[in-house]
Structures are given as C-alpha cells and as structure tokens.
Protein backbone atom coordinates (compact mmCIF):
# COMPACT_ATOMS: atom_id res chain seq x y z
CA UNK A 1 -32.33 -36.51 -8.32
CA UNK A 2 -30.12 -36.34 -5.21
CA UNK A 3 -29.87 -40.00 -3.99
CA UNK A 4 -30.13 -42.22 -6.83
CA UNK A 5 -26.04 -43.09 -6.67
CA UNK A 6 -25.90 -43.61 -2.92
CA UNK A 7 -25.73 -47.52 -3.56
CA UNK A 8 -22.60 -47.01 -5.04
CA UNK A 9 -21.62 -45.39 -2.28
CA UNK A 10 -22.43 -48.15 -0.15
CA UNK A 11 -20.40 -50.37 -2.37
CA UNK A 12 -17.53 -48.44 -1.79
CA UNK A 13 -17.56 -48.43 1.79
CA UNK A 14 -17.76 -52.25 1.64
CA UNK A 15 -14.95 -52.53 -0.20
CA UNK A 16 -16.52 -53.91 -3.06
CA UNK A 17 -15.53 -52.52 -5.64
CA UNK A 18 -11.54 -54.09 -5.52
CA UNK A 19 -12.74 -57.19 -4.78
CA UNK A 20 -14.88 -57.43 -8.03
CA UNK A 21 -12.04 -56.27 -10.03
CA UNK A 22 -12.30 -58.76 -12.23
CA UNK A 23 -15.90 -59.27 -12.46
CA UNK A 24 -15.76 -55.56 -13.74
CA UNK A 25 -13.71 -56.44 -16.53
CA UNK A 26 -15.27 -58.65 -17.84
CA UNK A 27 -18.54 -56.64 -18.20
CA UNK A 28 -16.86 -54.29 -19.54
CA UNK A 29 -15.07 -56.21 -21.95
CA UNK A 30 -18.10 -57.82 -23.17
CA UNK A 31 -19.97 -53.86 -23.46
CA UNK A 32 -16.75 -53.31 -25.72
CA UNK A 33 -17.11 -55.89 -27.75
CA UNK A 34 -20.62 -55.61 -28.44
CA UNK A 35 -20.57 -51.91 -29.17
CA UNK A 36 -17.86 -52.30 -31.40
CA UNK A 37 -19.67 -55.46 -33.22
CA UNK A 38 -22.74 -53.33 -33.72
CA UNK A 39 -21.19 -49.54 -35.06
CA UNK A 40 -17.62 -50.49 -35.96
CA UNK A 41 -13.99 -50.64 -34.21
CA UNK A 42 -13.53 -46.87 -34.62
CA UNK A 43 -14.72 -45.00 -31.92
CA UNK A 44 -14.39 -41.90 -33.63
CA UNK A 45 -17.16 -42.81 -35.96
CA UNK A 46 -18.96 -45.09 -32.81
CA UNK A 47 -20.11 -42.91 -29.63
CA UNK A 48 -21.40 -46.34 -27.96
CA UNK A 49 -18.17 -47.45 -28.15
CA UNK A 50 -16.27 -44.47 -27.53
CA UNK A 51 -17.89 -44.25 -23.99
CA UNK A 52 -17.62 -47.60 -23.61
CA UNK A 53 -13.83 -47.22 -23.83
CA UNK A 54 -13.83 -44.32 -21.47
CA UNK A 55 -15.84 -46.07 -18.93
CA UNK A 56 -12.70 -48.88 -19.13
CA UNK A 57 -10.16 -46.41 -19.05
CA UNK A 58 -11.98 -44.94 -15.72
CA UNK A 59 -11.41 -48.13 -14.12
CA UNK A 60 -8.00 -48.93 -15.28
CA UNK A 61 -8.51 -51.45 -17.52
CA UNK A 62 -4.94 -52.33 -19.51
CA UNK A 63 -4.90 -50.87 -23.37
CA UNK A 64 -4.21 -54.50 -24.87
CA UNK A 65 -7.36 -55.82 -22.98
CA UNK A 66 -9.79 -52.75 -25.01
CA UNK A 67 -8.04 -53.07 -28.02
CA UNK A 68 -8.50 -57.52 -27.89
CA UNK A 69 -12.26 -57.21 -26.53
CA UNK A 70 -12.77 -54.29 -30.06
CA UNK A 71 -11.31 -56.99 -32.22
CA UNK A 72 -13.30 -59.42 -30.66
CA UNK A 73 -16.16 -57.26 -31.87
CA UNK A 74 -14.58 -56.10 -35.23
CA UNK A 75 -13.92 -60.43 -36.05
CA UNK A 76 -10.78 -59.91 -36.40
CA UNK A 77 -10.83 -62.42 -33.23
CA UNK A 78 -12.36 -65.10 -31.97
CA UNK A 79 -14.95 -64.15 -29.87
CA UNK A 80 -18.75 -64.92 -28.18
CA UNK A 81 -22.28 -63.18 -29.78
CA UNK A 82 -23.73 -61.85 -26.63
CA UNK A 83 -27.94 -60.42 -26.74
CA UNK A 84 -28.57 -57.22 -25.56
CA UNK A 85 -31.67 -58.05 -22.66
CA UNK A 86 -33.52 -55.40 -20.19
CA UNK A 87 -35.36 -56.95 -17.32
CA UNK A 88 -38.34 -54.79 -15.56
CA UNK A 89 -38.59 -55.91 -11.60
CA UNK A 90 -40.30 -54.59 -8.82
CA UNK A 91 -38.44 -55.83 -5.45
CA UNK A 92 -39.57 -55.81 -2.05
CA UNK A 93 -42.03 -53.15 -0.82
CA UNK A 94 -42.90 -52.39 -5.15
CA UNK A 95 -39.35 -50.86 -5.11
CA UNK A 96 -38.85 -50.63 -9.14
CA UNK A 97 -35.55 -52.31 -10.57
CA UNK A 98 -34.17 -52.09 -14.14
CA UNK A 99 -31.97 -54.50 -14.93
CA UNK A 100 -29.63 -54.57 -18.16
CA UNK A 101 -27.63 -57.75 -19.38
CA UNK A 102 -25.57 -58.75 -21.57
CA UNK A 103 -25.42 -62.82 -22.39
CA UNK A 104 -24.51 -65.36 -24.65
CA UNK A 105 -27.77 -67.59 -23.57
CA UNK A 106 -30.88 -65.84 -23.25
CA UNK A 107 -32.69 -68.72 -21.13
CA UNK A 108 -30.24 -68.96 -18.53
CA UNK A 109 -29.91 -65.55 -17.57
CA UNK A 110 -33.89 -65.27 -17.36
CA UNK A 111 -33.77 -68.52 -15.13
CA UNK A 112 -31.24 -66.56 -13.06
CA UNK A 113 -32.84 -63.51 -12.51
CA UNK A 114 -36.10 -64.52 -12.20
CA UNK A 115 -34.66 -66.90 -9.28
CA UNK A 116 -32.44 -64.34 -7.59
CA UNK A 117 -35.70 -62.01 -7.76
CA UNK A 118 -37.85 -64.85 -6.18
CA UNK A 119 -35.26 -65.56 -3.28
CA UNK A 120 -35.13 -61.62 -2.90
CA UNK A 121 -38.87 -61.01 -2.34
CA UNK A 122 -39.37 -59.70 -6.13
CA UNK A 123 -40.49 -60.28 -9.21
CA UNK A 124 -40.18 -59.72 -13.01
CA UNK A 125 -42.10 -57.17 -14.41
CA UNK A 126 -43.88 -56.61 -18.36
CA UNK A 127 -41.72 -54.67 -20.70
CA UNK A 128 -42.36 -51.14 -19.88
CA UNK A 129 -43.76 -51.44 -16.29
CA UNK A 130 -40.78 -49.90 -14.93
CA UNK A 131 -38.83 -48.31 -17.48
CA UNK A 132 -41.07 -44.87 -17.48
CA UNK A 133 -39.87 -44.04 -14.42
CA UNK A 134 -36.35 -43.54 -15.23
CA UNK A 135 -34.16 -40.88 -17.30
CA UNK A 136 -31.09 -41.69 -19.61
CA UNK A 137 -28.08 -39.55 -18.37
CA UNK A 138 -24.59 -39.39 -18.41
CA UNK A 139 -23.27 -39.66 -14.98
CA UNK A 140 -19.63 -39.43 -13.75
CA UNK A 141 -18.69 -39.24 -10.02
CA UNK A 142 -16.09 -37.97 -8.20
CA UNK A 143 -14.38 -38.01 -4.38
CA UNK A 144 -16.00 -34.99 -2.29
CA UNK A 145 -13.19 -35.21 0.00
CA UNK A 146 -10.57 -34.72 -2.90
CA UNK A 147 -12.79 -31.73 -4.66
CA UNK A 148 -14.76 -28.83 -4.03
CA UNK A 149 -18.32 -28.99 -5.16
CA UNK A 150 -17.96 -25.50 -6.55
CA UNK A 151 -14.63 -26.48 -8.32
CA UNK A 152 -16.40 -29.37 -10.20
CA UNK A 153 -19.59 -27.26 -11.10
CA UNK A 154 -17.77 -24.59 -12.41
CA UNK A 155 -15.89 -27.16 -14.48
CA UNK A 156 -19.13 -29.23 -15.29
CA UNK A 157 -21.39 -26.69 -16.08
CA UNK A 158 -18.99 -24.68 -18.33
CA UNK A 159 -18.83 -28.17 -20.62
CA UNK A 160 -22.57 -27.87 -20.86
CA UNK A 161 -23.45 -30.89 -17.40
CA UNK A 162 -26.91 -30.12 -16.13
CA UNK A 163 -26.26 -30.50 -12.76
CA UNK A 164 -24.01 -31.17 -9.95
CA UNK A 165 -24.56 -32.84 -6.35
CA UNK A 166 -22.57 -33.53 -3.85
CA UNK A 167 -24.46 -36.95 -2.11
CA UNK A 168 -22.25 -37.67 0.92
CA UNK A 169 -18.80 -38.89 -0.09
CA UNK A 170 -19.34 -38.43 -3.98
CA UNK A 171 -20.15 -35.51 -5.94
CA UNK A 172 -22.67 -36.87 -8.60
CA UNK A 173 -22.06 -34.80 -12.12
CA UNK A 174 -25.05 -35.28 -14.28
CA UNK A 175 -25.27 -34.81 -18.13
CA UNK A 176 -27.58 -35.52 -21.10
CA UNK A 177 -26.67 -37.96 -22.97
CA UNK A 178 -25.05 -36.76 -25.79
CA UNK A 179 -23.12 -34.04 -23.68
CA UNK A 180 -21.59 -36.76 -21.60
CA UNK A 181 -18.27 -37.56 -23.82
CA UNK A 182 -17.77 -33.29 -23.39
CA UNK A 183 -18.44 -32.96 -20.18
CA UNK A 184 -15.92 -35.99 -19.26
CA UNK A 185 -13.32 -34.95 -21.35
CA UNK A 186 -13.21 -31.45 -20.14
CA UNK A 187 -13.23 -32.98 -16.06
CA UNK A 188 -10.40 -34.69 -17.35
CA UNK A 189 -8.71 -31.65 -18.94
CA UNK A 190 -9.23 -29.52 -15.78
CA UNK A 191 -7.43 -32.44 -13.64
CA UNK A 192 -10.34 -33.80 -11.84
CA UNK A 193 -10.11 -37.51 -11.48
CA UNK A 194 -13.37 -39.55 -11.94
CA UNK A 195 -14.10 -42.02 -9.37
CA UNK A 196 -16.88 -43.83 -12.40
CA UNK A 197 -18.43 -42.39 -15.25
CA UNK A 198 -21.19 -44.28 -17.22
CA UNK A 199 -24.36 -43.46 -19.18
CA UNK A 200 -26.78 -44.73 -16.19
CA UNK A 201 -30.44 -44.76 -15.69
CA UNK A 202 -31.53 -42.24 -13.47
CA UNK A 203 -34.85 -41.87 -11.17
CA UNK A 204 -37.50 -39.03 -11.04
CA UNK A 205 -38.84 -39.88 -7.86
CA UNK A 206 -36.93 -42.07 -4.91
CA UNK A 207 -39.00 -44.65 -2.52
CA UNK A 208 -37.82 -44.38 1.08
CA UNK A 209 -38.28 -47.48 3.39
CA UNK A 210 -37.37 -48.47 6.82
CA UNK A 211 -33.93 -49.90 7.70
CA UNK A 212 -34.96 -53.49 7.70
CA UNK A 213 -36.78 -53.50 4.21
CA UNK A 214 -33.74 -51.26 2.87
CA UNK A 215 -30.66 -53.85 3.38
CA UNK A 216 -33.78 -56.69 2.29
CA UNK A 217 -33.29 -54.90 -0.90
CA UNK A 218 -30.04 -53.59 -1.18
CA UNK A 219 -28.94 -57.62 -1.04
CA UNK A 220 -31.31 -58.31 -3.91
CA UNK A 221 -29.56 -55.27 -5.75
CA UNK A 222 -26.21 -56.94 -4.70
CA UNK A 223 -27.15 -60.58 -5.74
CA UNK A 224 -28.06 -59.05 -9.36
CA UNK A 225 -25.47 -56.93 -9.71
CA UNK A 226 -22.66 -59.74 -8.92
CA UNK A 227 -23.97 -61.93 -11.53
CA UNK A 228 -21.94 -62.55 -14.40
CA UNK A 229 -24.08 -61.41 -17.15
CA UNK A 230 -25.65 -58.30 -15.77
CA UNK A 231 -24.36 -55.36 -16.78
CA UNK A 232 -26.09 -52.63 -14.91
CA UNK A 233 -28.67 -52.68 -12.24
CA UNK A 234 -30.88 -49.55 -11.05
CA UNK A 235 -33.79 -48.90 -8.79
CA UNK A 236 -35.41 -46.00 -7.19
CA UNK A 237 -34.54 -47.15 -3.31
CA UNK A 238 -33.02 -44.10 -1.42
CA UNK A 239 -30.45 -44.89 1.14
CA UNK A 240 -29.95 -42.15 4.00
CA UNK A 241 -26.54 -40.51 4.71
CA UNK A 242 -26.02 -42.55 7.97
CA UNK A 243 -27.53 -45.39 6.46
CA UNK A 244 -25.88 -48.34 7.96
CA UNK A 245 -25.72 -52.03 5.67
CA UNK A 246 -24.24 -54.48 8.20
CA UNK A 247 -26.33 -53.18 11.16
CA UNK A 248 -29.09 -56.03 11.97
C-alpha cells in the first residue's frame, strides 16, 4: 500500500498545508457538525464524531470552534444542513479518483466538479466504477525525521495497527477502521505527535505514469481538493520519492 499518501507529502513540501489553514477548518467544522447532527453531540456514544473531533484536535483547531460547529449539529445553534455526496472520476491516463463532499447545494457542487474534471482531462464516473478499488482504513502519519520507524511500529502494532511504512518524509500508520480511535490514542499516550490522522480511502493497486501526465494530474487532485465543499479527495496515482511538482 506503500505510496498512496505521497500526495500529501507533496503538499507539504509546497507549503500548502499553512496556507489553507482556514480552508481546513472549515471542512472540518462542517464534518463536525454533520456527524454530530446524524449520531448525537456525545462522542462517547458517536465514533463518527469522536474521530471527527480528533482529526480537529490533530490540526489545532481551538476547543470553542468544536464545541460551536457540535451545537451547530446538536440545534442548539443556528446552523446550515449540508448532503453527504461521493463522486466516482477517472482523471487523465484512467487514473481513478474518489471524491467525497460535503454541501449545502447538491447542483452546484456537481456543476463544479464535473467542470474542474473537464478542464483537468477527466471525467465523472457511475456510482461504483471506482469505489471497488479502494479500502476503508484508519490512517495517521507522522514526521520520519522526528521518529524511528521501529519506535512507531512497536507502538502501533502493540495497539492492534496493521501496518507501518515509512514513505519518504512520513511514516504512514495504517489501521482498520474500528481500531483507529486505539491505535491513535495509544501514539498519543507513548508521546508520538501525529502530523494527520483521518479515516482515508486507501488503494490496492497504484498506477505509475510519466512525469508530465503525473503533475497533469496532481493539479486536477489540487483543483478538487481546494474547493470549498470537498472534503476528501483520493486516487491511485503513485508519485516517486524524487518526484519533482514544479519541474516543467
């Protein structure tokens, strides 16, 4: 499965991920309040939620801005009805992209995608056309030049993880589902600070393609990602090691 985070990777050494800040927020704001609108404002007795709020912690979001986007959720504020939407897409070259969204109008985030995808040399897909191709796992990375990879497995796989990678600058822990909240926790316990940790969508098999066709789709995977209502974006591209984004 070695490969499948190396976009983030290449987000990072962009510099990405500060700037979008507050972008990130806001997704995760709106995950909040829709997992706490659909199972409840106790996370005790809500797992969707309960990751969701460890996924905000992990990127530093402020206590009062969980606690307004769960009452948001609860009623107990104001607050938007967002619709849970998955896109199937291949991109360029029949690389497969799953796409998950979050909005508050269904028609203009389909006009959206399906436009980005057109100016990025894909298309939308049927329901399902994709989707088989991926695995639901827990997934929480961490800084390879702050840890050992043998520190973190011994860690990870003594929680119950299922496997652990080191992928260039990030060592990739990988979970089932349902072991993810465990495995995080006990990271956490053992001092290792998480660089990200999410339930993701994770690739059996990884499409390799030259440089050019690579950044052609790494841009589409930017342009989707950056939108407002998109939540999550995944495809089976692999990105080399040395793989360089700005070189023409």
């Amino acid at each position: 499965m070695s490969g499948h985070n190396k976009w983030a990777s290449i987000k990072h050494k962009k510099g990405a991920a500060d700037a979008k800040r507050g972008k990130l927020f806001t997704k995760l704001i709106k995950e909040i309040t829709v997992a706490a609108r659909e199972g409840g404002g106790d996370p005790e007795g809500n797992p969707r939620l309960r990751t969701a709020i460890l996924k905000a912690k992990s990127s530093n979001m402020p206590k009062d801005n969980i606690e307004r986007a769960v009452k948001k959720g609860t009623g107990d504020l104001d607050g938007v009805s967002y619709y849970e939407i998955t896109y199937e897409a291949y991109g360029p070259h029949g690389v497969a992209i799953l796409i998950s969204a979050l909005t508050d109008n269904k028609n203009r985030t389909a006009a959206d995608v399906r436009n980005m995808l057109t100016k990025g040399n894909g298309n939308l897909g049927e329901s399902g056309c994709v989707s088989y191709l991926f695995n639901r796992k827990g997934l929480i990375t961490l800084d390879s030049e702050k840890y050992s990879e043998d520190d973190v497995f011994n860690s990870a796989l003594e929680a119950g993880a299922e496997d652990v990678i080191t992928d260039g600058p990030i060592i990739e822990v990988i979970t089932a589902p349902e072991d993810f909240e465990t495995v995080l926790l006990a990271l956490q316990g053992d001092k290792f600070e998480e660089d990200s940790a999410e339930i993701s969508m994770i690739p059996e098999n990884m499409i390799s393609l030259e440089d050019d066709a690579t950044r052609k789709v790494l841009r589409l995977l930017e342009n989707l990602e950056d939108h407002e209502d998109i939540q999550s974006v995944y495809s089976n591209l692999d990105i080399p090691d040395d793989f360089d984004f700005d070189a023409e």
